[in-house]
C-alpha atoms as a PDB file:
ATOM      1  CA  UNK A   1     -37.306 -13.993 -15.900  1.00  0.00           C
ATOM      2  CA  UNK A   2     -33.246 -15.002 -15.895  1.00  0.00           C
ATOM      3  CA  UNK A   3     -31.659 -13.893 -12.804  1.00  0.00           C
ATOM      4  CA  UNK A   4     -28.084 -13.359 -13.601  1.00  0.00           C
ATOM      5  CA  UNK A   5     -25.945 -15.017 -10.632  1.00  0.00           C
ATOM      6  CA  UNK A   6     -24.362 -13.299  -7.837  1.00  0.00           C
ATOM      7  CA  UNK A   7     -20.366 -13.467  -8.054  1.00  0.00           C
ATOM      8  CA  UNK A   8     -17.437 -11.241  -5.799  1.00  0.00           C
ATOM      9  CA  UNK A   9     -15.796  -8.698  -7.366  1.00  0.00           C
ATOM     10  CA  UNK A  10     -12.171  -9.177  -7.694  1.00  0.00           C
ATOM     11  CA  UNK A  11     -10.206  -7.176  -5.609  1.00  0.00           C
ATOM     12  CA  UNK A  12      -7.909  -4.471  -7.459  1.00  0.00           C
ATOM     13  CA  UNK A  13      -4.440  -2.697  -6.118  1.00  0.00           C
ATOM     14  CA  UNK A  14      -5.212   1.456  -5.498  1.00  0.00           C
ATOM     15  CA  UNK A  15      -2.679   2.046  -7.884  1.00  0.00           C
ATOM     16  CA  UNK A  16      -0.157   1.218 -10.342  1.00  0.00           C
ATOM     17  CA  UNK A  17       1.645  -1.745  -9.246  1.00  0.00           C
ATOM     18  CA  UNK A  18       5.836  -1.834  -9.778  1.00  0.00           C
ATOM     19  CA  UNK A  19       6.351  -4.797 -12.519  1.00  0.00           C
ATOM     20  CA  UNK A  20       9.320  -5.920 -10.758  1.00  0.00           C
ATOM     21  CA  UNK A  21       7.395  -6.158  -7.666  1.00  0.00           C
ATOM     22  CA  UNK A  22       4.809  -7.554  -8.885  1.00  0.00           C
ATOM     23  CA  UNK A  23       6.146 -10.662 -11.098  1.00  0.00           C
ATOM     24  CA  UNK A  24       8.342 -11.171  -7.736  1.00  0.00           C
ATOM     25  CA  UNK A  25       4.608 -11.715  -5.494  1.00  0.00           C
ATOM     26  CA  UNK A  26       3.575 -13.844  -8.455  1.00  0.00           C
ATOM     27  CA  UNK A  27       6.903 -15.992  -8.887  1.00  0.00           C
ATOM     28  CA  UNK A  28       6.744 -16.337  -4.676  1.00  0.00           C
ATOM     29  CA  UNK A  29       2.996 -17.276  -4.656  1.00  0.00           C
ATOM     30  CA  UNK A  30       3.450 -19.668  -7.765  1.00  0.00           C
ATOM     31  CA  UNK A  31       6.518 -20.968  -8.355  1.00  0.00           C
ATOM     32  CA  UNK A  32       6.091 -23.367 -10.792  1.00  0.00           C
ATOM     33  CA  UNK A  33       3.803 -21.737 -13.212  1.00  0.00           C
ATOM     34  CA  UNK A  34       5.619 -20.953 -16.249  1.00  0.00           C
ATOM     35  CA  UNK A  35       7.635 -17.788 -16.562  1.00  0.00           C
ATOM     36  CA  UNK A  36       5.173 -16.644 -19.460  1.00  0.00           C
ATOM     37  CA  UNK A  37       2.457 -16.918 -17.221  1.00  0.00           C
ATOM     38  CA  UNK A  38       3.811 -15.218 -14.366  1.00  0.00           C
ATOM     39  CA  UNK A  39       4.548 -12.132 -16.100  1.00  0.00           C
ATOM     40  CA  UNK A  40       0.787 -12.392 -17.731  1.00  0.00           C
ATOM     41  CA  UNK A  41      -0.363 -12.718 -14.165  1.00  0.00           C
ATOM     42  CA  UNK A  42       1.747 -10.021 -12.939  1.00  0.00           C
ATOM     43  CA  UNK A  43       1.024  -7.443 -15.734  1.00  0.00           C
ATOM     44  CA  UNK A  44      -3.113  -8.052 -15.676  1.00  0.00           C
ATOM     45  CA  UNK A  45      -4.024  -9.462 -12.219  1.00  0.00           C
ATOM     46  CA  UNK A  46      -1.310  -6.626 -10.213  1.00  0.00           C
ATOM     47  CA  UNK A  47      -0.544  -4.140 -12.782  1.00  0.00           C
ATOM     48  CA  UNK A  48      -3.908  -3.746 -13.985  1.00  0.00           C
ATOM     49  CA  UNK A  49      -3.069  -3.533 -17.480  1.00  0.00           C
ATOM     50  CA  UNK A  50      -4.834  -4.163 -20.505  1.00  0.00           C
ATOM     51  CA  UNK A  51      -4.831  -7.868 -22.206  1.00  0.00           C
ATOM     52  CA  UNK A  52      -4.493  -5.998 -25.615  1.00  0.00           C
ATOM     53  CA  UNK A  53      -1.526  -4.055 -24.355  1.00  0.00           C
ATOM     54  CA  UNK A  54       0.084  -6.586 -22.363  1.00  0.00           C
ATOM     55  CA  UNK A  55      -0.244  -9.271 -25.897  1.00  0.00           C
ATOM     56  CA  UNK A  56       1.279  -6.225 -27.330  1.00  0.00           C
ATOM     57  CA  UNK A  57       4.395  -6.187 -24.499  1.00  0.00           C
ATOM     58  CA  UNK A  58       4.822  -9.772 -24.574  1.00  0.00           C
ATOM     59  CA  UNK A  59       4.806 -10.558 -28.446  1.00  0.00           C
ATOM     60  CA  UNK A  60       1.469 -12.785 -28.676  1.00  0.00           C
ATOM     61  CA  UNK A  61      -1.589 -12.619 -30.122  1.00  0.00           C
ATOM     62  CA  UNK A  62      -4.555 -11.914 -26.992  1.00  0.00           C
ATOM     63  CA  UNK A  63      -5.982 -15.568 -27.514  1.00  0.00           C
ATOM     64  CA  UNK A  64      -2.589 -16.823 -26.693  1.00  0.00           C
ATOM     65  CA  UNK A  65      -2.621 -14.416 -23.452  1.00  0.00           C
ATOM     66  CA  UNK A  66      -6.353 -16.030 -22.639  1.00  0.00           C
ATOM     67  CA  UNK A  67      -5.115 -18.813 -22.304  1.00  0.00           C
ATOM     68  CA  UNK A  68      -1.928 -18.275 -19.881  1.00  0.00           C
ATOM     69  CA  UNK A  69      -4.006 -16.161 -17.833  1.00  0.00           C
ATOM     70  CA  UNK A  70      -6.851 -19.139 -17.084  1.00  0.00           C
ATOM     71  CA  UNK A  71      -3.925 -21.443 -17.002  1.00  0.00           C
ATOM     72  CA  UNK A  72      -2.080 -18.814 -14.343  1.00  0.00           C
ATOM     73  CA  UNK A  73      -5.427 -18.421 -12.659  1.00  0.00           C
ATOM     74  CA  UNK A  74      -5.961 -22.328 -12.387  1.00  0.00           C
ATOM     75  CA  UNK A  75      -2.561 -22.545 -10.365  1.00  0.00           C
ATOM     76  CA  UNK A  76      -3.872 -19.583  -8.192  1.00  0.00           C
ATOM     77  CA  UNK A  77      -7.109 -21.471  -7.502  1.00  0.00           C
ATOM     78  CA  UNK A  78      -5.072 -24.524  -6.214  1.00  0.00           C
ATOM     79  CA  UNK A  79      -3.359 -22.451  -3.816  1.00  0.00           C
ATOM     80  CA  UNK A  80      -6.752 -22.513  -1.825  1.00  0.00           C
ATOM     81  CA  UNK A  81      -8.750 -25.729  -2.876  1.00  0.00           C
ATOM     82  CA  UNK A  82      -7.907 -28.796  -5.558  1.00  0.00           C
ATOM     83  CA  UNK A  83     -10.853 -29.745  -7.866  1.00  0.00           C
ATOM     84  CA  UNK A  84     -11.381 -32.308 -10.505  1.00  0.00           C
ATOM     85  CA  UNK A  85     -11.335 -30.983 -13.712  1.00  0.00           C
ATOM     86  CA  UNK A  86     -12.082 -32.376 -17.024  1.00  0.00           C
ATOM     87  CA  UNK A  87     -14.964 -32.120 -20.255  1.00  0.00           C
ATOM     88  CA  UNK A  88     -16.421 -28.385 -20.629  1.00  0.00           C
ATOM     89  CA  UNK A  89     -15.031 -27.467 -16.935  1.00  0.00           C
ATOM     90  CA  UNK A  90     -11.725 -26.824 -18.847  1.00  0.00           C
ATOM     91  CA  UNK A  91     -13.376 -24.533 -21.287  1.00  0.00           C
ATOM     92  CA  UNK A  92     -15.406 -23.016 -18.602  1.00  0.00           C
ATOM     93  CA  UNK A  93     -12.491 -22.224 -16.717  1.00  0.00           C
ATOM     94  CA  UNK A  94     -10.922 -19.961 -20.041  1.00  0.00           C
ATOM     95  CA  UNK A  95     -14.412 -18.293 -20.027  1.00  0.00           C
ATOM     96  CA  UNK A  96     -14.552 -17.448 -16.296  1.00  0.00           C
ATOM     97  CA  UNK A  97     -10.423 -15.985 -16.684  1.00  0.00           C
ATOM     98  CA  UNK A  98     -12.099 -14.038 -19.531  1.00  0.00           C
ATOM     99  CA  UNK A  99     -15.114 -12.693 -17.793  1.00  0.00           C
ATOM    100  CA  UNK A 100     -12.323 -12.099 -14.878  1.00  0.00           C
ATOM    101  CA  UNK A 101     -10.892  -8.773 -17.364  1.00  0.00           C
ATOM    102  CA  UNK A 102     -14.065  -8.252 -19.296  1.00  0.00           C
ATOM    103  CA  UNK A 103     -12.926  -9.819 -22.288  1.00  0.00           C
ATOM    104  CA  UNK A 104     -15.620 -12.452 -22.401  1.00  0.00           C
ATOM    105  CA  UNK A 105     -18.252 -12.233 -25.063  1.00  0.00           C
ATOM    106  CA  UNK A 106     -22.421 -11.927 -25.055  1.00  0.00           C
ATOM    107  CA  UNK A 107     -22.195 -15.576 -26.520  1.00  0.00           C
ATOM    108  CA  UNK A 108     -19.514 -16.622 -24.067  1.00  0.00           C
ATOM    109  CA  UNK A 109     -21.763 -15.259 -20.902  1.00  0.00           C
ATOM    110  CA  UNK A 110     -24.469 -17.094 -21.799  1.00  0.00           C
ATOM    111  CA  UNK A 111     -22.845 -20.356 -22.541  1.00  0.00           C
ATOM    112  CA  UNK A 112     -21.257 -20.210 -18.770  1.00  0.00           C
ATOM    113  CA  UNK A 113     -23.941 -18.590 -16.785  1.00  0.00           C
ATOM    114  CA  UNK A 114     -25.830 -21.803 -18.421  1.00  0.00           C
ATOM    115  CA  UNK A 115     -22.940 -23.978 -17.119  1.00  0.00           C
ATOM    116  CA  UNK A 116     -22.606 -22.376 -13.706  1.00  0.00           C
ATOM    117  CA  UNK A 117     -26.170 -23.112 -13.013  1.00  0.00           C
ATOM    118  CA  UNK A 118     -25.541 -26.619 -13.353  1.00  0.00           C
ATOM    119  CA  UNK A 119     -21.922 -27.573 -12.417  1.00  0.00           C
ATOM    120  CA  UNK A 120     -21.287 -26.576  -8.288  1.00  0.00           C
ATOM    121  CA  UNK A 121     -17.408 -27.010  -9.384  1.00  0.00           C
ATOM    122  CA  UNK A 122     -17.190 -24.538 -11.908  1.00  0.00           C
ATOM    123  CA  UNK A 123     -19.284 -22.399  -9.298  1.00  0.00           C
ATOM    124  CA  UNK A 124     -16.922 -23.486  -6.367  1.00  0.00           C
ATOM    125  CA  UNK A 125     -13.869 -22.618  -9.108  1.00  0.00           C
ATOM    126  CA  UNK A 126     -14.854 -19.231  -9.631  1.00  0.00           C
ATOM    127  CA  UNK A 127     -15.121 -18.373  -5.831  1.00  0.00           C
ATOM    128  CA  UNK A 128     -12.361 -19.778  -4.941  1.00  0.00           C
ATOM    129  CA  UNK A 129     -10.236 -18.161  -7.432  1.00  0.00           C
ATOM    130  CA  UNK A 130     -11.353 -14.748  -6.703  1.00  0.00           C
ATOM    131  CA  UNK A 131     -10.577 -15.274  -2.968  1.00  0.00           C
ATOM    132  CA  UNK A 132      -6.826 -16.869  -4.300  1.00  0.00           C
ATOM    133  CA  UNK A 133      -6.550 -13.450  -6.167  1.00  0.00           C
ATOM    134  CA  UNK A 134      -7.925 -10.864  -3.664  1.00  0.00           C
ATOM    135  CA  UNK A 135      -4.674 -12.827  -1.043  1.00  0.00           C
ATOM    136  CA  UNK A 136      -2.707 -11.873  -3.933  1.00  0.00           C
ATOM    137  CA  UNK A 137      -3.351  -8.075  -4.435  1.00  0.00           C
ATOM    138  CA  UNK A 138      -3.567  -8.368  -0.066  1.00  0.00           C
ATOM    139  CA  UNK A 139       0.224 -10.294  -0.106  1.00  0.00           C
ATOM    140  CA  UNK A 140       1.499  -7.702  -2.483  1.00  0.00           C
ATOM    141  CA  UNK A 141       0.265  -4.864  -0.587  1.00  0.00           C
ATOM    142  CA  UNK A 142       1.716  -5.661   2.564  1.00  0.00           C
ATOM    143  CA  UNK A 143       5.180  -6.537   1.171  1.00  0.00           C
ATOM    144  CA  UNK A 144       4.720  -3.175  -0.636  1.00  0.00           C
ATOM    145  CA  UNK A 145       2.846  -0.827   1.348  1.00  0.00           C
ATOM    146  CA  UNK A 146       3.832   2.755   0.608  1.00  0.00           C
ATOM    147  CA  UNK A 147       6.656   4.016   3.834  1.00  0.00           C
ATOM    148  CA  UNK A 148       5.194   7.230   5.676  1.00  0.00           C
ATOM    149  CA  UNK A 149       7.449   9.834   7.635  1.00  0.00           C
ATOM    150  CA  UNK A 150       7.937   8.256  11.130  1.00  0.00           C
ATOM    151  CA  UNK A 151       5.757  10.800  13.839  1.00  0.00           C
ATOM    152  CA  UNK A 152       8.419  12.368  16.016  1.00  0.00           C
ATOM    153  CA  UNK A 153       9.273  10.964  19.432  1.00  0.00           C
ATOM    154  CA  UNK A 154       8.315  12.757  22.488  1.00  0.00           C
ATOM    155  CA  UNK A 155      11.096  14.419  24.073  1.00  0.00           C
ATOM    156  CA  UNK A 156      11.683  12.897  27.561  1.00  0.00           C
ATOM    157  CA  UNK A 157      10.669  13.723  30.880  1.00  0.00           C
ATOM    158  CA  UNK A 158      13.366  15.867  31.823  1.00  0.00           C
ATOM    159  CA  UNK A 159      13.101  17.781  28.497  1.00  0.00           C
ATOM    160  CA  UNK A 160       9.221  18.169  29.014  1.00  0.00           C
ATOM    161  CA  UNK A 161       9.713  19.513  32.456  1.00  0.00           C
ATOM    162  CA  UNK A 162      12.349  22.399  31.388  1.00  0.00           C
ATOM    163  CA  UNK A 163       9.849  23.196  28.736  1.00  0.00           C
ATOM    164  CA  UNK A 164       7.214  23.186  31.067  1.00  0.00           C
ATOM    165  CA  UNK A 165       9.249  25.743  33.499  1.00  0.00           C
ATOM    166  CA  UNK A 166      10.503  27.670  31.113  1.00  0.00           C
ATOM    167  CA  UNK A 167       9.586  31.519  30.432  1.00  0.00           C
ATOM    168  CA  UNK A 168       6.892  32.041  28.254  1.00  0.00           C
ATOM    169  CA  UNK A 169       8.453  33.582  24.472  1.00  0.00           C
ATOM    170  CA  UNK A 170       6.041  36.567  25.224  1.00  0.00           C
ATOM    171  CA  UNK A 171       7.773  37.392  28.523  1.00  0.00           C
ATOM    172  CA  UNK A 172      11.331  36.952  27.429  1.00  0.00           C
ATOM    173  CA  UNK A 173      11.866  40.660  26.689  1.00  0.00           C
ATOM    174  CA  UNK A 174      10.491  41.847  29.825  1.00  0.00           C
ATOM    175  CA  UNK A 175      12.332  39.569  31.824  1.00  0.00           C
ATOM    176  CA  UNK A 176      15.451  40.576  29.950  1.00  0.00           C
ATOM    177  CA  UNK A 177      15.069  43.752  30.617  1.00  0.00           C
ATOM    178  CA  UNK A 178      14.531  43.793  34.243  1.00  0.00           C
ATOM    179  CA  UNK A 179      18.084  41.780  34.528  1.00  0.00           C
ATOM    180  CA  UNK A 180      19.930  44.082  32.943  1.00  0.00           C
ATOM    181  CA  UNK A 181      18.490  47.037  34.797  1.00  0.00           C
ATOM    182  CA  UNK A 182      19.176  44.936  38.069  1.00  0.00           C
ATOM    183  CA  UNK A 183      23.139  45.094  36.386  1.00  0.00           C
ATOM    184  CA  UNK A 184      23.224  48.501  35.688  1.00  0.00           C
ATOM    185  CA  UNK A 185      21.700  49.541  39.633  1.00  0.00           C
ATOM    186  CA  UNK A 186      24.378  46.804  41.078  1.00  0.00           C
ATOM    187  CA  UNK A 187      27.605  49.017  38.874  1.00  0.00           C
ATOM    188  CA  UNK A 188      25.759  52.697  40.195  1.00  0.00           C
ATOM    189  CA  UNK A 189      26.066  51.575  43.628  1.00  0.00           C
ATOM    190  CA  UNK A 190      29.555  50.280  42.844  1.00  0.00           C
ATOM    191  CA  UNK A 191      30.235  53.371  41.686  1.00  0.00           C
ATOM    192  CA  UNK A 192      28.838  55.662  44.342  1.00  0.00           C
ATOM    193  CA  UNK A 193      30.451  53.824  46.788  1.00  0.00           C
ATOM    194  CA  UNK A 194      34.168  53.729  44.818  1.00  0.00           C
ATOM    195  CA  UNK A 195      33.630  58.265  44.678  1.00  0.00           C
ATOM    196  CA  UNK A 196      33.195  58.047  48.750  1.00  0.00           C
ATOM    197  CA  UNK A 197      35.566  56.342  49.238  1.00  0.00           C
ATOM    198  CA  UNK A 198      37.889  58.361  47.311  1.00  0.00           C
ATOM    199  CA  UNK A 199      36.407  61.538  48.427  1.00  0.00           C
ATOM    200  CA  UNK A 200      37.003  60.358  52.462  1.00  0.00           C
ATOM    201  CA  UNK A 201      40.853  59.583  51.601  1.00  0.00           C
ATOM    202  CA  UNK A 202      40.901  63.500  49.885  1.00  0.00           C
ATOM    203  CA  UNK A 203      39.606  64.915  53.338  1.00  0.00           C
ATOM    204  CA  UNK A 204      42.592  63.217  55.540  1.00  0.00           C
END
C-alpha cells in the first residue's frame, strides 16, 4: 500500500493581514526579490488570499503567479539553508509552491510524492521552506500584534491606606447624621446658656 509522506502544515495569520503591512515584512525579510514577487508573497503567504483573485489584482494569468510564488518561496527557503538546485528539482520546487495553496493537481502529486521519495533535497527544500514561512507569519505578528487597553496602575500606598481607613459607603449616612446632631446639641447649649445669661443681667 502507498503511504503518502508526512509534511508540516504551514503556519497561517488568525486573521486578515493589512497589505501594507504585510508587503513591508516581505520587502524587510527579502529584499531583493522582485517587487512582483513580494506583493505575490505578501497577498498569498500573509494575506491569505486566493491565487485566482490575487492573478486577478495583479493583472496576470495564475501560471504566471505560480511561478513568482515558487520563485518568492525559493528566496524564503535561502533565508534558512542554501541547496543545490538544478534538473527536475527546479520543477519540483513550482510543484511543492503549488501544493503549498492547494493548487497542485492529482497528476502533479503524484509526480512529486514520486520525486520526494527519492531526492532528500527536494525533501530538505520543502521543510525548510515551511519553517522560512511559519518565521514569516511569526515576524509579522510580532511587529503587528493587535494593542490591548493598558490594566490600570495600582494607586499607591498612601492612596490604598486612606481607602483602607475610610468609612464604609453603607455607613456614610449614619455617620452624617450623628455629626450634625452633635452641631445642633453644641448651638442648644449655646443657646441656653446666651437666655441665662440675659435673664441674670434682667434680675440686677
Amino acid at each position: 500500500m502507498e503511504v503518502t509522506p508526512l509534511r508540516s502544515v504551514p503556519a497561517r495569520l488568525p486573521g486578515p493581514a493589512n497589505p501594507v503591512h504585510a508587503l513591508a515584512q516581505v520587502e524587510a525579510t527579502l529584499p531583493d526579490l522582485r517587487p512582483e514577487g513580494r506583493r505575490a508573497l505578501a497577498l498569498v503567504d500573509l494575506g491569505g488570499r486566493p491565487r485566482g483573485e490575487v492573478a486577478t489584482e495583479l493583472g496576470m494569468p495564475e501560471a504566471e503567479l505560480s511561478k513568482l510564488l515558487a520563485e518568492g518561496r525559493k528566496g524564503l527557503r535561502r533565508t534558512l539553508a542554501a541547496l543545490p538546485s538544478g534538473g527536475w528539482c527546479e520543477r519540483a520546487e513550482q510543484l511543492i509552491s503549488d501544493r503549498f495553496d492547494g493548487a497542485l493537481t492529482p497528476t502533479g502529486r503524484r509526480r512529486l510524492d514520486a520525486h520526494l521519495t527519492a531526492c532528500e533535497r527536494c525533501s530538505t527544500h520543502e521543510r525548510r521552506l515551511v519553517q522560512a514561512h511559519d518565521a514569516l507569519v511569526a515576524s509579522y505578528l510580532e511587529a503587528h500584534a493587535p494593542v490591548g487597553p493598558r490594566p490600570l496602575a495600582s494607586p499607591p500606598a498612601e492612596l490604598r491606606l486612606v481607602e483602607d481607613e475610610a468609612v464604609p459607603a453603607a455607613r456614610l449616612p449614619v455617620a452624617i447624621a450623628v455629626r450634625v446632631a452633635l452641631v445642633i446639641a453644641v448651638l442648644l447649649v449655646l443657646a441656653v446658656a446666651a437666655l441665662a445669661i440675659t435673664g441674670i443681667l434682667h434680675v440686677r
